[in-house]
Protein backbone atom coordinates (compact mmCIF):
# COMPACT_ATOMS: atom_id res chain seq x y z
CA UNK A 1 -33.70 43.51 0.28
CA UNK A 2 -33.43 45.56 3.37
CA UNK A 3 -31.85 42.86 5.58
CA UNK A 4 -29.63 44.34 7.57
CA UNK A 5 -26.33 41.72 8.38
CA UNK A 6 -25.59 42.30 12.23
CA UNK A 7 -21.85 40.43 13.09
CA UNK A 8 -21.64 37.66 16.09
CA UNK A 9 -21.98 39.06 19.37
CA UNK A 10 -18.90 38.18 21.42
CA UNK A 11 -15.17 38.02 21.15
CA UNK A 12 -13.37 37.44 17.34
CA UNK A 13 -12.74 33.78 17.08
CA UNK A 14 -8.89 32.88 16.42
CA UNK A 15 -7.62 30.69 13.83
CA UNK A 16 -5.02 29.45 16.33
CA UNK A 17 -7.41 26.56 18.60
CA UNK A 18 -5.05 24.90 21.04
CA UNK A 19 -7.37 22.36 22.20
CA UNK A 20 -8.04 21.21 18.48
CA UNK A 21 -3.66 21.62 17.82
CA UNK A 22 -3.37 19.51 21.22
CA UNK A 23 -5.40 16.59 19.82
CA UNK A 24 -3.78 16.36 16.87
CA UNK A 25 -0.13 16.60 18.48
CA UNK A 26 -1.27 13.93 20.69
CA UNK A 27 -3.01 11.72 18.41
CA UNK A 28 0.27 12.20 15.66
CA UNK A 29 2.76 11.16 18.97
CA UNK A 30 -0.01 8.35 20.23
CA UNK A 31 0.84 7.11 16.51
CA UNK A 32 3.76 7.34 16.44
CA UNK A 33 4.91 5.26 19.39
CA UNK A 34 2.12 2.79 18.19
CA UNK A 35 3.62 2.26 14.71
CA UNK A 36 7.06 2.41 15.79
CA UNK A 37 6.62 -0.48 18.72
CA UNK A 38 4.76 -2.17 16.15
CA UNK A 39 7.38 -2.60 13.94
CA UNK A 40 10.09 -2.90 16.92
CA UNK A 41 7.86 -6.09 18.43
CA UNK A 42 6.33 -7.33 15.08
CA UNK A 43 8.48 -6.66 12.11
CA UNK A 44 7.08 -5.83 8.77
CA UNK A 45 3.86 -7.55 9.80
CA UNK A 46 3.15 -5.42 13.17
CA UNK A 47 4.57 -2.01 10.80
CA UNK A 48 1.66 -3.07 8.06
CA UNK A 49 -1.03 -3.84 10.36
CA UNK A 50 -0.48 -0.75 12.84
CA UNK A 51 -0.45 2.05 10.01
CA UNK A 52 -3.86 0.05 8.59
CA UNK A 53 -5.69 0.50 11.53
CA UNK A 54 -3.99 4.11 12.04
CA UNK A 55 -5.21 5.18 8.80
CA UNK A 56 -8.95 4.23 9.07
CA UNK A 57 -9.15 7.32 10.80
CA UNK A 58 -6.48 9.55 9.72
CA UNK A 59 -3.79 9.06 6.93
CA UNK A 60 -1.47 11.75 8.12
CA UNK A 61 -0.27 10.39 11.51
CA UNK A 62 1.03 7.09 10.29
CA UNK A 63 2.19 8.16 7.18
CA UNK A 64 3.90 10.61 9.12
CA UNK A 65 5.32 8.06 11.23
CA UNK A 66 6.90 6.47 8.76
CA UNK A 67 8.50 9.36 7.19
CA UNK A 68 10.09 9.52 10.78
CA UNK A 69 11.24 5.94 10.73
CA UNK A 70 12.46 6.01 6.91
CA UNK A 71 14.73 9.03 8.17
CA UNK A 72 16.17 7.58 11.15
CA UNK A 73 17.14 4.77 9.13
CA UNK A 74 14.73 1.90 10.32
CA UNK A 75 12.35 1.89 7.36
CA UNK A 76 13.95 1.42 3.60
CA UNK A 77 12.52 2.98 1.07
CA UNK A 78 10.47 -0.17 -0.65
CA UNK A 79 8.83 -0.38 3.05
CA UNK A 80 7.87 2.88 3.38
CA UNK A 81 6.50 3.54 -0.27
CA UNK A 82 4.14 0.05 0.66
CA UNK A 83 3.27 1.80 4.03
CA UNK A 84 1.96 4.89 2.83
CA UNK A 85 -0.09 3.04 -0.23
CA UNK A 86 -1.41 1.00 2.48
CA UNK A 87 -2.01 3.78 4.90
CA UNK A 88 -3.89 5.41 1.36
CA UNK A 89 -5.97 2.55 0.90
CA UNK A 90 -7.38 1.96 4.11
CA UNK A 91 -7.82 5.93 4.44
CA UNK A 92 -9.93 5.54 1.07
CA UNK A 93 -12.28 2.65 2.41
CA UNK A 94 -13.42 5.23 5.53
CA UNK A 95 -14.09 8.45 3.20
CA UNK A 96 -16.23 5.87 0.79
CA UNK A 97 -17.80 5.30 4.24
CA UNK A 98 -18.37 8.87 4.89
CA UNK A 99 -19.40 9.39 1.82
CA UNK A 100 -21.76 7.36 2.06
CA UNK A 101 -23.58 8.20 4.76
CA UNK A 102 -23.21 12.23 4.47
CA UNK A 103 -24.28 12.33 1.15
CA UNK A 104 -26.23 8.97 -0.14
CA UNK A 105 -25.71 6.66 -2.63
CA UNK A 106 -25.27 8.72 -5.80
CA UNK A 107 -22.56 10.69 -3.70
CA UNK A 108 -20.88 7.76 -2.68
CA UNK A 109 -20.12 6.52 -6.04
CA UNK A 110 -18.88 9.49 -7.48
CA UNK A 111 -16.66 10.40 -4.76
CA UNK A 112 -16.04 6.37 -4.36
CA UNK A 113 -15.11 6.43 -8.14
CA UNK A 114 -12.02 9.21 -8.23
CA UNK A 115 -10.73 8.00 -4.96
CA UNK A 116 -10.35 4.41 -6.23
CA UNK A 117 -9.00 5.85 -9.64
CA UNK A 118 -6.32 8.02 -8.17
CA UNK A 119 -5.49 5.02 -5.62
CA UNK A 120 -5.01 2.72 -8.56
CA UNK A 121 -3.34 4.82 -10.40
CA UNK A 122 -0.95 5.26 -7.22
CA UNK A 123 -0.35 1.58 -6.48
CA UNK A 124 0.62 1.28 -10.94
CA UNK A 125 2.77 3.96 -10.28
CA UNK A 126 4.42 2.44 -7.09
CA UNK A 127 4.96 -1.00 -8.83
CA UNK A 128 6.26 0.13 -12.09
């Protein structure tokens, strides 16, 4: 009672942050070119293993990727349904991670619990 709220001193932050925007257009092209050479030099096996270790840290960029490669014709469908359920997965595995060590045990499991539901429920769906 009686507190009086005083705003932030200095200029109105933006929603618009082009050094945050330029790291994600760079890390989505870096991706890109990864995943895409992977598959080029490495077939199926390169593809798998590039949008894997892509997707530990973000799922976006190499499902995004392959989105890009399924519409320039490179990628058929079955290949890029298994991608992104890959790319999924291994995303999955890091936010159990983070979970884990932002919020403890107890936090962990519940949040460990309706990831691996909804992931299993996506790979029944994908092989039905």
């Amino acid at each position: 009672a009686g507190a009086v709220h005083e705003p932030p001193a200095g200029p109105p932050r933006s929603a618009l942050r082009p050094r945050e925007a330029l790291a994600v257009a760079l890390t989505l092209g870096l991706v890109a070119l990864l995943v895409g050479n992977a598959q080029r030099h490495y077939g199926d096996v390169g593809l798998e293993l590039s949008v894997v270790l892509a997707a530990l840290v973000d799922a976006h960029a190499p499902i995004a990727s392959l989105a890009a490669l399924h519409a320039a014709g490179e990628l058929p469908t079955e290949a890029l349904l298994h991608g992104v359920l890959l790319a999924v997965s291994a995303n999955t595995v890091t936010r159990c991670g983070v979970a884990m060590v932002a919020g403890g045990r107890a936090y962990a499991l519940r949040v460990g619990l309706a990831l691996t539901v909804s992931l299993t429920l996506a790979w029944s769906v994908s092989w039905w």
